[in-house]
N, C-alpha and C. Protein backbone atom coordinates (compact mmCIF):
# COMPACT_ATOMS: atom_id res chain seq x y z
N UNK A 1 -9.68 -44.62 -3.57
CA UNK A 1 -9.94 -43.24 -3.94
C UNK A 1 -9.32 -42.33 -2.89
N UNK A 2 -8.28 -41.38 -3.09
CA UNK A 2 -7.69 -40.63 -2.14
C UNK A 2 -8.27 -39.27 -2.77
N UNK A 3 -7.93 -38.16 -2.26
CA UNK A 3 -8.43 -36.76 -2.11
C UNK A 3 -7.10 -35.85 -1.80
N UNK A 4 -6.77 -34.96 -2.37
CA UNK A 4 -5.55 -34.41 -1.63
C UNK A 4 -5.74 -33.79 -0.76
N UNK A 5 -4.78 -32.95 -0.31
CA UNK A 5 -4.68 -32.17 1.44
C UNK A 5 -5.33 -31.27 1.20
N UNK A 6 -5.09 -30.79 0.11
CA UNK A 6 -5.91 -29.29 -0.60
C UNK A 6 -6.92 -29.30 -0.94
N UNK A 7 -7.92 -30.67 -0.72
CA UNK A 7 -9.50 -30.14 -0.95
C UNK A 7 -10.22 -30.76 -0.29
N UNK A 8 -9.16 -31.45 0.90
CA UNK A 8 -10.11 -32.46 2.26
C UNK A 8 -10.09 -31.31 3.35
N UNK A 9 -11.38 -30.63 3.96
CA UNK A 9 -11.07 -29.61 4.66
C UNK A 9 -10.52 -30.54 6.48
N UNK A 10 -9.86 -29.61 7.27
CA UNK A 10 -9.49 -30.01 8.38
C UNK A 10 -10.84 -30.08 9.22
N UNK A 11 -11.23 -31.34 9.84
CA UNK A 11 -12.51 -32.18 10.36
C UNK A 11 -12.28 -31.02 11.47
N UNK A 12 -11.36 -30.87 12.43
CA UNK A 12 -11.08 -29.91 13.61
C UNK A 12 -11.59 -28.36 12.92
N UNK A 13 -11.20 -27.85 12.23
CA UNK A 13 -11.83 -26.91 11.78
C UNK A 13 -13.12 -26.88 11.60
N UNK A 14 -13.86 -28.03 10.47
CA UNK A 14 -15.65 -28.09 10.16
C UNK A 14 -16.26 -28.27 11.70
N UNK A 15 -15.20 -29.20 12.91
CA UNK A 15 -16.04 -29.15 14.06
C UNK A 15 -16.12 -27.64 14.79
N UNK A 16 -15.39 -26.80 14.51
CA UNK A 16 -15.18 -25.56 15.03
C UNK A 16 -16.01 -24.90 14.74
N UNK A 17 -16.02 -24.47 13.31
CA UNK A 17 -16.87 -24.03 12.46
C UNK A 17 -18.27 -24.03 12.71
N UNK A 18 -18.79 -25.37 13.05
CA UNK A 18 -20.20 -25.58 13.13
C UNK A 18 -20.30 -25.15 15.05
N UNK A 19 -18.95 -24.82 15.69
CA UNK A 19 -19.56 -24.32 17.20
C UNK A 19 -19.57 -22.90 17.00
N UNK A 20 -18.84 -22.86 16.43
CA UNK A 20 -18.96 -20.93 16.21
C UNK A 20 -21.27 -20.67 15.72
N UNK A 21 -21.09 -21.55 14.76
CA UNK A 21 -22.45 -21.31 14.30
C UNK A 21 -23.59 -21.18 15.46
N UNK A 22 -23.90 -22.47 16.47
CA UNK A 22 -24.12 -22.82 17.27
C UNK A 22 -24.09 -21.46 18.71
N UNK A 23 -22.67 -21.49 18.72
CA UNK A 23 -22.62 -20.21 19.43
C UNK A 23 -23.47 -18.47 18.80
N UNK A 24 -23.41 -18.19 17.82
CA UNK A 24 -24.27 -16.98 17.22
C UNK A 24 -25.35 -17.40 17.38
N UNK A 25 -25.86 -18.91 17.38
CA UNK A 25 -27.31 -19.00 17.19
C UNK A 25 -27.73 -18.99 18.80
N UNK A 26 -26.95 -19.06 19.86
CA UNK A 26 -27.71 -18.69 20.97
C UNK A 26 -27.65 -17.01 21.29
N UNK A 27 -26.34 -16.34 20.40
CA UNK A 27 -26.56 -15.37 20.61
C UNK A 27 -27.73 -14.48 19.67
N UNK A 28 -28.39 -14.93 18.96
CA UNK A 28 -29.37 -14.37 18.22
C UNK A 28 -30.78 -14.93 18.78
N UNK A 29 -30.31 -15.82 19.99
CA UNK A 29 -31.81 -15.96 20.21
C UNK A 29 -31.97 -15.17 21.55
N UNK A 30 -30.79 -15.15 22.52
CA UNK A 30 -30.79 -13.68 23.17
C UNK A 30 -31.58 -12.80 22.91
N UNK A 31 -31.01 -12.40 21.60
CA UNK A 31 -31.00 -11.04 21.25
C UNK A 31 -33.00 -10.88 20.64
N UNK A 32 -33.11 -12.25 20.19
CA UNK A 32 -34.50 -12.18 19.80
C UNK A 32 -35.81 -12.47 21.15
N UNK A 33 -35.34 -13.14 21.77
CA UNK A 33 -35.72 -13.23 23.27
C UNK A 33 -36.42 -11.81 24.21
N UNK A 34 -35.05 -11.31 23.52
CA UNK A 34 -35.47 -9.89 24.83
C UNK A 34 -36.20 -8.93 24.34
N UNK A 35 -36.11 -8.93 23.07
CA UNK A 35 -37.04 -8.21 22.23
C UNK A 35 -38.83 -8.56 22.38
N UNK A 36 -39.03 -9.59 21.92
CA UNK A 36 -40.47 -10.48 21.97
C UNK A 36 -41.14 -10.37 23.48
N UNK A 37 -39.71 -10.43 24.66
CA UNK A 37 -40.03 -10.27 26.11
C UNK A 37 -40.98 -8.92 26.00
N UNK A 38 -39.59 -7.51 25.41
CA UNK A 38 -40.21 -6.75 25.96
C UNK A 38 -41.53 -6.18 24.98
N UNK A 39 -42.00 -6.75 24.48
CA UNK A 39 -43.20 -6.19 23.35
C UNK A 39 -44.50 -6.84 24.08
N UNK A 40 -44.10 -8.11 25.25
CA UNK A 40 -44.89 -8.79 25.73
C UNK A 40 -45.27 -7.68 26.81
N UNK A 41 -44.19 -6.89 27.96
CA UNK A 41 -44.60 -6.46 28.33
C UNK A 41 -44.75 -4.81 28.29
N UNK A 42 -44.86 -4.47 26.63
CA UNK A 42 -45.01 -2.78 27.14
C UNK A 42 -46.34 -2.16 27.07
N UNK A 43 -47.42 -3.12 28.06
CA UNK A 43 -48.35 -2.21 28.50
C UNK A 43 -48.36 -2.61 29.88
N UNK A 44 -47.66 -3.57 30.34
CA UNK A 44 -47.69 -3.40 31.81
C UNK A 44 -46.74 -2.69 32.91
N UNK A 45 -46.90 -2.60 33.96
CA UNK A 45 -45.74 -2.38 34.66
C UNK A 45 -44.40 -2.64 35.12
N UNK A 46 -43.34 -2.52 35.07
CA UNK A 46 -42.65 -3.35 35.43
C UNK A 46 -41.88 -3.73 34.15
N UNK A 47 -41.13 -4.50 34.18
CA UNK A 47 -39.53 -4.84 33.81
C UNK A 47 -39.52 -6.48 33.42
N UNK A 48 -39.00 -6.15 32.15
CA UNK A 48 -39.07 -8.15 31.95
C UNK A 48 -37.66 -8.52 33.02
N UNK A 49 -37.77 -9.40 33.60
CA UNK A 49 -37.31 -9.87 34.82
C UNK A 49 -36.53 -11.49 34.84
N UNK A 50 -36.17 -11.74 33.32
CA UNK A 50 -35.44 -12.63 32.92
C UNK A 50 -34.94 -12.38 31.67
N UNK A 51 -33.62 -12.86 31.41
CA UNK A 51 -33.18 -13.20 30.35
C UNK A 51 -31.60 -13.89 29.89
N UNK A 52 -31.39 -13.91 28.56
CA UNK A 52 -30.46 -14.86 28.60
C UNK A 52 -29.29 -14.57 28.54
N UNK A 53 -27.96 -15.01 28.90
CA UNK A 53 -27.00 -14.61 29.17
C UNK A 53 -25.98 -15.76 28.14
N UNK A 54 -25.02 -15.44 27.15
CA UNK A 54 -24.54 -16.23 26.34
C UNK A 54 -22.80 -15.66 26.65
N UNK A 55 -22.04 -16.43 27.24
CA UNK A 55 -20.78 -16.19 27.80
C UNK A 55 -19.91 -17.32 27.27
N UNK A 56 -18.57 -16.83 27.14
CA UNK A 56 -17.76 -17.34 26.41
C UNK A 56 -16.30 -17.83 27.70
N UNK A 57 -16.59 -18.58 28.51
CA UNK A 57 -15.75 -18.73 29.76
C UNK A 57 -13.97 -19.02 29.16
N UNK A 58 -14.34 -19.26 28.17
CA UNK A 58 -12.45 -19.60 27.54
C UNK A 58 -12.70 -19.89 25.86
N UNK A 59 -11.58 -19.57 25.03
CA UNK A 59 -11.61 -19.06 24.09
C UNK A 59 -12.12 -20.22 22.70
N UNK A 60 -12.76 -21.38 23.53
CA UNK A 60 -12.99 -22.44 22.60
C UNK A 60 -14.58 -23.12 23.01
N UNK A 61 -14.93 -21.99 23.95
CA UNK A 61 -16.25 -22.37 24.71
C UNK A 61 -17.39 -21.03 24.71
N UNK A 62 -18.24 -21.99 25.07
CA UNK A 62 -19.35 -20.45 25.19
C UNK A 62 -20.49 -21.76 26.48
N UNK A 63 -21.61 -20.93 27.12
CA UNK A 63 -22.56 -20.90 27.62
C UNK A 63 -23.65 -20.11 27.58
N UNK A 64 -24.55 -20.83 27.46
CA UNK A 64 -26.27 -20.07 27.23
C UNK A 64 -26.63 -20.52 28.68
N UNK A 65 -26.73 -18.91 29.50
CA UNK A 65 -27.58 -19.42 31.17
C UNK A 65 -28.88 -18.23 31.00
N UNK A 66 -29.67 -19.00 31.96
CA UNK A 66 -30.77 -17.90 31.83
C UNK A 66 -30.30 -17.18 33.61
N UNK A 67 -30.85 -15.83 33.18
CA UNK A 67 -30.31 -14.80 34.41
C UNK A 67 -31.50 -13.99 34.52
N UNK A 68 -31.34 -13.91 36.30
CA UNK A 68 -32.85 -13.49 37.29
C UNK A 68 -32.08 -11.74 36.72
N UNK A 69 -33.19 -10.67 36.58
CA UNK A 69 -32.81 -9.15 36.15
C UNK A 69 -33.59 -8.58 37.69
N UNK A 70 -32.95 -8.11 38.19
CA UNK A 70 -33.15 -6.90 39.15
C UNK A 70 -33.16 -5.49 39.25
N UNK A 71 -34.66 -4.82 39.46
CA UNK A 71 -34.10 -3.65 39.48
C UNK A 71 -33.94 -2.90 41.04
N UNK A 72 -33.32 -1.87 41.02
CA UNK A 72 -33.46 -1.92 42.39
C UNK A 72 -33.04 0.15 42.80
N UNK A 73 -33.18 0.77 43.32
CA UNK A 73 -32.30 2.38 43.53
C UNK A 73 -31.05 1.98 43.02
N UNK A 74 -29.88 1.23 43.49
CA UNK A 74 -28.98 1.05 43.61
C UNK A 74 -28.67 0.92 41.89
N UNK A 75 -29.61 0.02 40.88
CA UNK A 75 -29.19 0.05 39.71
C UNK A 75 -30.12 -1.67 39.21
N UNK A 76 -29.40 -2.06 38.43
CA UNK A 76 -29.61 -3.38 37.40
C UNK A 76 -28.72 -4.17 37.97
N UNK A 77 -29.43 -5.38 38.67
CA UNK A 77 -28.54 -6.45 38.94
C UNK A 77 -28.88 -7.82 38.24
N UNK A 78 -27.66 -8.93 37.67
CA UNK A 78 -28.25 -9.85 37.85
C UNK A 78 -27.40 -11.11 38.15
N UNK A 79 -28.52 -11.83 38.04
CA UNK A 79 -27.75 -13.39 39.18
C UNK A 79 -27.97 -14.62 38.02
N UNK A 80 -27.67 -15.21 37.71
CA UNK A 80 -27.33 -16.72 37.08
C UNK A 80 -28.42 -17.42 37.66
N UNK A 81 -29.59 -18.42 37.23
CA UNK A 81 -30.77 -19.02 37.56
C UNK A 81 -30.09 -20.09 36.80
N UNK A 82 -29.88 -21.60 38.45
CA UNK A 82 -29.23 -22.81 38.60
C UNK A 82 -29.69 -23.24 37.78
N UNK A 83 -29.06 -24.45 36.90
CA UNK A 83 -29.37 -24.96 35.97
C UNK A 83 -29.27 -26.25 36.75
N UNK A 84 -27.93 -27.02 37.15
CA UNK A 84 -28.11 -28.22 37.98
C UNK A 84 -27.92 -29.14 36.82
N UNK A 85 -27.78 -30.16 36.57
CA UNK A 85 -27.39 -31.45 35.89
C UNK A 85 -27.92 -31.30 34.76
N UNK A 86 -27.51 -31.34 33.78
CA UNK A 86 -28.02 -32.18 32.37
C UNK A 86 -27.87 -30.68 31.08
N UNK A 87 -29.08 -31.04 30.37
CA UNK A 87 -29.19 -29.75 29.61
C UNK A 87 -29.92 -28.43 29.88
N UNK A 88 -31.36 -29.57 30.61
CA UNK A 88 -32.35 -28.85 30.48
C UNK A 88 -32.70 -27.70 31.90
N UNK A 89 -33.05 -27.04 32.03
CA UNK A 89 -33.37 -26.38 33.15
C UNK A 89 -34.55 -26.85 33.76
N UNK A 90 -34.29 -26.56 35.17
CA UNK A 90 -35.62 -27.75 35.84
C UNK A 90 -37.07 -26.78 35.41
N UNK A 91 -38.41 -27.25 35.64
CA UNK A 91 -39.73 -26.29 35.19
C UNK A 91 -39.97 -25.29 36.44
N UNK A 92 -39.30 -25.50 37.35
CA UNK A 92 -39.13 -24.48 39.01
C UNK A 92 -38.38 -23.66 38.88
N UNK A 93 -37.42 -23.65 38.13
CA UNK A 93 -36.13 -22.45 38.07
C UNK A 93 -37.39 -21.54 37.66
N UNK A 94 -38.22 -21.17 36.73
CA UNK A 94 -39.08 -19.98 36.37
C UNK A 94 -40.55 -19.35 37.06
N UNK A 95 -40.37 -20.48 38.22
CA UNK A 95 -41.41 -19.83 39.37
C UNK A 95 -41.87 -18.62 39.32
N UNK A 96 -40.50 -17.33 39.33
CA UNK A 96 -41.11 -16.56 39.69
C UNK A 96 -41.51 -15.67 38.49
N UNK A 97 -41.48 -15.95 36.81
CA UNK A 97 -41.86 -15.51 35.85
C UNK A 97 -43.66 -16.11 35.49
N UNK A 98 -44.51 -14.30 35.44
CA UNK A 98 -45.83 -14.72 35.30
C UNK A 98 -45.98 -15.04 33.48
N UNK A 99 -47.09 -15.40 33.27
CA UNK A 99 -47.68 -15.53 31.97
C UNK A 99 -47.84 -13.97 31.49
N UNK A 100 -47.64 -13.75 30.41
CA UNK A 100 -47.56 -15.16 29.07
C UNK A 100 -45.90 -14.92 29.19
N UNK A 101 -45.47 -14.39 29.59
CA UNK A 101 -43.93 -14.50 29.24
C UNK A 101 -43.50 -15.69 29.82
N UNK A 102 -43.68 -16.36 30.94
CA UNK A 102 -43.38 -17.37 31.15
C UNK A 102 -44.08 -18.94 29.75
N UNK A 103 -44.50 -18.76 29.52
CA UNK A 103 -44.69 -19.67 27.94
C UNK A 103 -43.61 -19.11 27.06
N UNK A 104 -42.90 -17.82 26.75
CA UNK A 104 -41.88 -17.75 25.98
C UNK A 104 -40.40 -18.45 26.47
N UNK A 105 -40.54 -18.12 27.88
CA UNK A 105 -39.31 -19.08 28.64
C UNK A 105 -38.82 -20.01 28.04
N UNK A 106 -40.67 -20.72 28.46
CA UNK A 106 -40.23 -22.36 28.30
C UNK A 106 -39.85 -22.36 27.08
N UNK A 107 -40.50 -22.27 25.94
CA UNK A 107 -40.50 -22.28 24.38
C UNK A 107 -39.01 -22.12 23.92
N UNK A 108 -38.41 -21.06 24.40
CA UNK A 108 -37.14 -20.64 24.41
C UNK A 108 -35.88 -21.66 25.05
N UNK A 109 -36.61 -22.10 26.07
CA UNK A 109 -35.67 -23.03 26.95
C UNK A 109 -35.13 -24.27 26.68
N UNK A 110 -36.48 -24.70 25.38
CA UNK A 110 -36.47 -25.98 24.74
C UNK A 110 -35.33 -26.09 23.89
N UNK A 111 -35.23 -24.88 23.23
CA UNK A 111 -34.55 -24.72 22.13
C UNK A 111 -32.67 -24.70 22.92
N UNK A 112 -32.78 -23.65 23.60
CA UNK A 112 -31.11 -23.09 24.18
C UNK A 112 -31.02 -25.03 24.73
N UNK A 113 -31.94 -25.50 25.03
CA UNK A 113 -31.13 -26.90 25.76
C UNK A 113 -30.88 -27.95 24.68
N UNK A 114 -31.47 -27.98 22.98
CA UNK A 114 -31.03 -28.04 21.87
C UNK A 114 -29.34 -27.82 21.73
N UNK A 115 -29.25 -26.48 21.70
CA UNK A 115 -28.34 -25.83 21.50
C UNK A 115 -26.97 -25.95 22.81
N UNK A 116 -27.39 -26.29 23.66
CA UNK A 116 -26.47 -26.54 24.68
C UNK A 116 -25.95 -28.16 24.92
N UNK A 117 -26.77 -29.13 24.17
CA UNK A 117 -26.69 -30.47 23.99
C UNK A 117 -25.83 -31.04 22.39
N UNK A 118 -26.08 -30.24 21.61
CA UNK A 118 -25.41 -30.37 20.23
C UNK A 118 -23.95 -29.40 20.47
N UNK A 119 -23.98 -28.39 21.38
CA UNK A 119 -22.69 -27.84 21.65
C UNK A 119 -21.58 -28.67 22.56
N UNK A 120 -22.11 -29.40 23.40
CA UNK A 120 -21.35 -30.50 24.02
C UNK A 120 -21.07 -31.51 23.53
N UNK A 121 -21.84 -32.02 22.47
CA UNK A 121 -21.29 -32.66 21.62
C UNK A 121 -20.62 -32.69 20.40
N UNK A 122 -20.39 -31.32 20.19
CA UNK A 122 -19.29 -30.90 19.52
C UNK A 122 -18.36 -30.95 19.99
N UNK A 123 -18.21 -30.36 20.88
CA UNK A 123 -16.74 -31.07 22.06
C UNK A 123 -15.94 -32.10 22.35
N UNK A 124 -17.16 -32.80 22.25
CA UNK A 124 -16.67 -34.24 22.87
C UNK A 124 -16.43 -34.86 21.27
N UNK A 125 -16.46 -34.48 20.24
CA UNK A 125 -16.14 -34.86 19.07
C UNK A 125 -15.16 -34.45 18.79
N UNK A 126 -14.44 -33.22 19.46
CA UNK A 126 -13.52 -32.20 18.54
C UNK A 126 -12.42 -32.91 19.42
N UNK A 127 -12.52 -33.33 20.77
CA UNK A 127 -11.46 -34.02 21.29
C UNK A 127 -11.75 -35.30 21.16
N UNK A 128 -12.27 -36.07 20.58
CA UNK A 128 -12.22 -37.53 20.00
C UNK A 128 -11.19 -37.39 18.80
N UNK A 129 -11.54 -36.19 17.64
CA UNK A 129 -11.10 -35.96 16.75
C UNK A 129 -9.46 -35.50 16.99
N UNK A 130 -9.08 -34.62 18.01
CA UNK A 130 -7.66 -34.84 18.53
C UNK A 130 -6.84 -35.85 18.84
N UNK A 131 -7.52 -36.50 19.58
CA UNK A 131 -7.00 -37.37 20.63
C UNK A 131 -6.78 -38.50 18.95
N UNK A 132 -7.55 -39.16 18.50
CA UNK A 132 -7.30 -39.82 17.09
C UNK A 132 -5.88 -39.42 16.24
N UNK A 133 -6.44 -38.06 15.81
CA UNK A 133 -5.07 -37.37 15.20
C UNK A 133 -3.61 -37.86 15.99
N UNK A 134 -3.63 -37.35 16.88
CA UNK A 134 -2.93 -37.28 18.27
C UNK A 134 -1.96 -38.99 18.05
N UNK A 135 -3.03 -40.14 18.02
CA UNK A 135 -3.04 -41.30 18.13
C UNK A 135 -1.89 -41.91 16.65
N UNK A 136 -2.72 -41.79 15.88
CA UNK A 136 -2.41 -42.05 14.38
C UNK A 136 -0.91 -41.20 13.88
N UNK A 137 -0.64 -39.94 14.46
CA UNK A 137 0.61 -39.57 14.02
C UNK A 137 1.44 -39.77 15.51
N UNK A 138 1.42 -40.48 16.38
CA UNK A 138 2.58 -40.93 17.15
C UNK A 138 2.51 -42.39 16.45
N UNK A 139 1.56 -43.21 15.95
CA UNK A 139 1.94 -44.38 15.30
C UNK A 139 3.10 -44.83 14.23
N UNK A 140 2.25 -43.56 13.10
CA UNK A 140 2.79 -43.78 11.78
C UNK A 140 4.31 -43.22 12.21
N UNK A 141 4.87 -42.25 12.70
CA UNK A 141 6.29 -41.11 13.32
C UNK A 141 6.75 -42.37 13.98
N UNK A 142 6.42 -43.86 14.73
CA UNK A 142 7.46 -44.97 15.62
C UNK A 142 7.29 -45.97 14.29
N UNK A 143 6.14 -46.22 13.45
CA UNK A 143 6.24 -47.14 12.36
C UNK A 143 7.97 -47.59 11.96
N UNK A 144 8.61 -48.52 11.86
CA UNK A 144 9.47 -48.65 11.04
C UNK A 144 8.90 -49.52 9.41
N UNK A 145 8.00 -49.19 8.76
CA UNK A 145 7.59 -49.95 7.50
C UNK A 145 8.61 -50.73 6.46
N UNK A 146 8.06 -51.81 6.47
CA UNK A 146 9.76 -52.22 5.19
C UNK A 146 9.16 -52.30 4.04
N UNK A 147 9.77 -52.25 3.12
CA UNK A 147 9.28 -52.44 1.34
C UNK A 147 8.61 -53.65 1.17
N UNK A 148 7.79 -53.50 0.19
CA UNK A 148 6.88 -54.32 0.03
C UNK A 148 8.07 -55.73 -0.87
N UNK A 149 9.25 -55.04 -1.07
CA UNK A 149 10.11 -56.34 -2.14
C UNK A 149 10.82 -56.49 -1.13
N UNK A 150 10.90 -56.31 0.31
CA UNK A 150 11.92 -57.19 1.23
C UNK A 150 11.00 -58.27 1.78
N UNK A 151 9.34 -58.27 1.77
CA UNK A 151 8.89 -59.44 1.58
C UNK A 151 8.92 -60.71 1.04
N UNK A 152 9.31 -61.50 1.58
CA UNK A 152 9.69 -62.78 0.79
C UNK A 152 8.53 -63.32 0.18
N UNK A 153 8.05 -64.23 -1.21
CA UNK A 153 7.30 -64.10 -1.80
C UNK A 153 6.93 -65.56 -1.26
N UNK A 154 5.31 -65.67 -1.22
CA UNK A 154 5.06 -66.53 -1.23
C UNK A 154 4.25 -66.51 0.38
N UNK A 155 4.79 -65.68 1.17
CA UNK A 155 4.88 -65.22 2.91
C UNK A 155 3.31 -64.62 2.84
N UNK A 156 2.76 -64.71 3.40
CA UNK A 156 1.15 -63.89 3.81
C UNK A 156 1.18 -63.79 4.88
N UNK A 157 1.30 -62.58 5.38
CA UNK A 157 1.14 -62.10 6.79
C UNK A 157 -0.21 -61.37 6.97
């Protein structure tokens, strides 16, 4: 059973496709994050004092970091909160976030390290999926194939 070119979509593309998705979905949880933060805190004092930062370091990548918010005379600063090995962020990076917003952190944190673990492995698929391509058309392009009637009959190779 073959399929033609015209209705097998390009696998490099559906892997793309599904990082683009991936990527909006950390940027919508940003965006839903800071909202819920600040409803948590508008009867207290003070400034929600974390949140998430979704950056795109080169044009086939993105990152979800969580970032310390400063306020200060001078203005709004903020700094990148270490993440360190793996997906997940250690349970100390949020020390200095009190309750209850610190329970949205975590809740939140579970998820972006979801999302930061299925995004790396999109990667590592999309260049499996190259490197294959890559493989298979330097094969078939050195192939010299002979006809199936310059086989001599009777021969099983």
């Amino acid at each position: 059973m073959s399929s033609s070119p015209c209705t097998t979509p390009d696998p490099v593309a559906v892997v793309d496709l599904l990082y683009l998705q991936l990527r909006q979905q950390a940027e919508e949880m940003r965006d839903q994050f800071f909202q819920r933060a600040l409803a948590l805190q508008v009867d207290k004092k003070g400034h929600v004092p974390i949140g998430i930062a979704v950056l795109e370091p080169s044009e086939n990548s993105f990152a979800a970091y969580w970032v310390r918010i400063f306020i200060s005379a001078q203005g709004r600063s903020v700094r990148t909160i270490n993440k360190g090995t793996g997906f997940k962020y250690p349970v100390g990076a949020f020390s200095f976030v009190k309750q209850p917003l610190k329970g949205l952190v975590r809740a939140y944190e579970t998820e972006l390290a979801t999302l930061r673990q299925l995004a790396s492995e999109n990667r590592a698929l999309r260049k499996s999926l190259l490197a294959h391509h890559g493989k298979v058309t330097r094969e078939i392009s050195q192939a010299s194939f002979r006809s199936l009637a310059e086989v001599p009959e009777g021969r099983c190779e």
